[in-house]
N, C-alpha and C. Protein backbone atom coordinates (compact mmCIF):
# COMPACT_ATOMS: atom_id res chain seq x y z
N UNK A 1 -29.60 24.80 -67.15
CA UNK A 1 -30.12 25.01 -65.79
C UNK A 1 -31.61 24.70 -65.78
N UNK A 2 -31.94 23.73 -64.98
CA UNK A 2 -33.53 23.21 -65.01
C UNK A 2 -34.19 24.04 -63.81
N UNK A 3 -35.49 24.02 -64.35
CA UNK A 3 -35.76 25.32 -63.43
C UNK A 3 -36.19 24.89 -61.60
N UNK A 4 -36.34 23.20 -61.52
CA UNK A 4 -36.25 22.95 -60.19
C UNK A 4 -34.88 23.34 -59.50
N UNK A 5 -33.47 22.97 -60.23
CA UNK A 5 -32.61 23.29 -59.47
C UNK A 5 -32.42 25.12 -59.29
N UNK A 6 -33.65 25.72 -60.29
CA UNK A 6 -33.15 27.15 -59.80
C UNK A 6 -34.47 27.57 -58.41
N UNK A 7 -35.52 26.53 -58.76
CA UNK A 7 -36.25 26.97 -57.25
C UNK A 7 -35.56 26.46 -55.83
N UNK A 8 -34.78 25.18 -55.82
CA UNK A 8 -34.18 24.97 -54.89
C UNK A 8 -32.99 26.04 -54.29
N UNK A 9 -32.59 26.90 -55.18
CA UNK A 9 -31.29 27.53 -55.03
C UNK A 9 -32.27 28.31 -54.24
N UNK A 10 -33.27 29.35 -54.60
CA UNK A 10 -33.95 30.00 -54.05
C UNK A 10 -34.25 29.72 -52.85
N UNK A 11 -35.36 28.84 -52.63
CA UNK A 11 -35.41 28.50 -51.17
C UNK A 11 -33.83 28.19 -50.52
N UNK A 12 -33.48 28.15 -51.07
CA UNK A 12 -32.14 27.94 -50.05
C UNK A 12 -31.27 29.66 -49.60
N UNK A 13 -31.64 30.16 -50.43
CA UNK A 13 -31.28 31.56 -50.20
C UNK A 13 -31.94 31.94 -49.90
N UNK A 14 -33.36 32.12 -49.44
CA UNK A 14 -33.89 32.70 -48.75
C UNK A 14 -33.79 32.15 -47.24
N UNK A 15 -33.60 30.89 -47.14
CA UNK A 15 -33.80 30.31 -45.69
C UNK A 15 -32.47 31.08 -45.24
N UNK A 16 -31.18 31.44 -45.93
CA UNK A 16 -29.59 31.58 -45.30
C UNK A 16 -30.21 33.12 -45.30
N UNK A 17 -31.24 34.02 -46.43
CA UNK A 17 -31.23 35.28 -45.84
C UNK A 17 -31.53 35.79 -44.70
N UNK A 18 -33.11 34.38 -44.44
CA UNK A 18 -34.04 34.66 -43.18
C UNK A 18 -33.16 34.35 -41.60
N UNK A 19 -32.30 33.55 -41.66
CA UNK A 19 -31.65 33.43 -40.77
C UNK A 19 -30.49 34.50 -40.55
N UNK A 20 -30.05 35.62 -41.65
CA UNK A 20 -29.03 36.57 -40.93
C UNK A 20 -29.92 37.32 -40.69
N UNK A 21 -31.16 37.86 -41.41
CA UNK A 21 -32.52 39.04 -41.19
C UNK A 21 -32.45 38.99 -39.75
N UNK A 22 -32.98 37.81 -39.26
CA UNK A 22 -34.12 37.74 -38.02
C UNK A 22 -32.81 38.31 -36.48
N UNK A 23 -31.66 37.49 -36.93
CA UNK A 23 -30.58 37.97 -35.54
C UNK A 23 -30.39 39.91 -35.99
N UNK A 24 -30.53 40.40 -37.14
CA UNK A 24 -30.14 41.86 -37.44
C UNK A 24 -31.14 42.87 -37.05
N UNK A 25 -33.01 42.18 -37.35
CA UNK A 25 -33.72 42.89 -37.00
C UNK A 25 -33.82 42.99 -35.23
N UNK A 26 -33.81 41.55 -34.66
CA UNK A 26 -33.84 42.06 -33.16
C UNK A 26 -32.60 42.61 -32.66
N UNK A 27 -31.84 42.42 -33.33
CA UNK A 27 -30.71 43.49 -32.59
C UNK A 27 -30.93 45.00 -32.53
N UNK A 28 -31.65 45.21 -33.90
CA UNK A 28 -32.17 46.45 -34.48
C UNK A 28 -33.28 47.24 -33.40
N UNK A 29 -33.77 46.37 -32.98
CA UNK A 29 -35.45 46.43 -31.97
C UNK A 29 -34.40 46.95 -30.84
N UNK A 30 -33.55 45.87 -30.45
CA UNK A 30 -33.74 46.14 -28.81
C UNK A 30 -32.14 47.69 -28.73
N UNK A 31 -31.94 47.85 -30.27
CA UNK A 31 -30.76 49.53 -30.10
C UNK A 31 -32.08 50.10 -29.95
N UNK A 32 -33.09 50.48 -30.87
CA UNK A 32 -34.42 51.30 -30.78
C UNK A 32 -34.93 51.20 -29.14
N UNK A 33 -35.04 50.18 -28.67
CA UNK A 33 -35.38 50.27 -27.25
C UNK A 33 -34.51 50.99 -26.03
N UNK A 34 -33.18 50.95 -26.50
CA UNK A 34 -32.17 51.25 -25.76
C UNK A 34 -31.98 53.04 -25.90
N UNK A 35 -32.21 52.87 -26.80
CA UNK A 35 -32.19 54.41 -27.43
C UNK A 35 -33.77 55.03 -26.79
N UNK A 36 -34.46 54.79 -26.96
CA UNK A 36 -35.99 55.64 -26.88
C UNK A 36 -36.03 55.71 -25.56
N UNK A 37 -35.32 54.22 -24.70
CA UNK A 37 -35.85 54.29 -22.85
C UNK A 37 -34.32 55.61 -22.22
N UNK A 38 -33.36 55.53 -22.86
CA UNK A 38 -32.43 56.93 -22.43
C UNK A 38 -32.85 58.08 -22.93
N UNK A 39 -33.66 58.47 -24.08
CA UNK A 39 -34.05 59.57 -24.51
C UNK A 39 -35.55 60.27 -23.60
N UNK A 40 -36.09 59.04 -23.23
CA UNK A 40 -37.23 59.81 -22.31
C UNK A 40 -37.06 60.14 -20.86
């Protein structure tokens, strides 16, 4: 295993992490919003 094909694996797993992150955190934001604007 040469170590370019293990930085490519990387960036590639991070780009497939950053793309499920980003749809989980704003979903995450707008329950917190949903939640805090019925609680007040």
């Amino acid at each position: 295993m040469r170590f370019g094909i293990a930085i490519d694996l990387l960036q590639e797993a991070l780009f497939v992490a950053l793309q499920l992150a980003v749809p989980i955190l704003l979903v995450m934001l707008a329950v917190g919003v949903v939640v805090s604007l019925f609680q007040a």
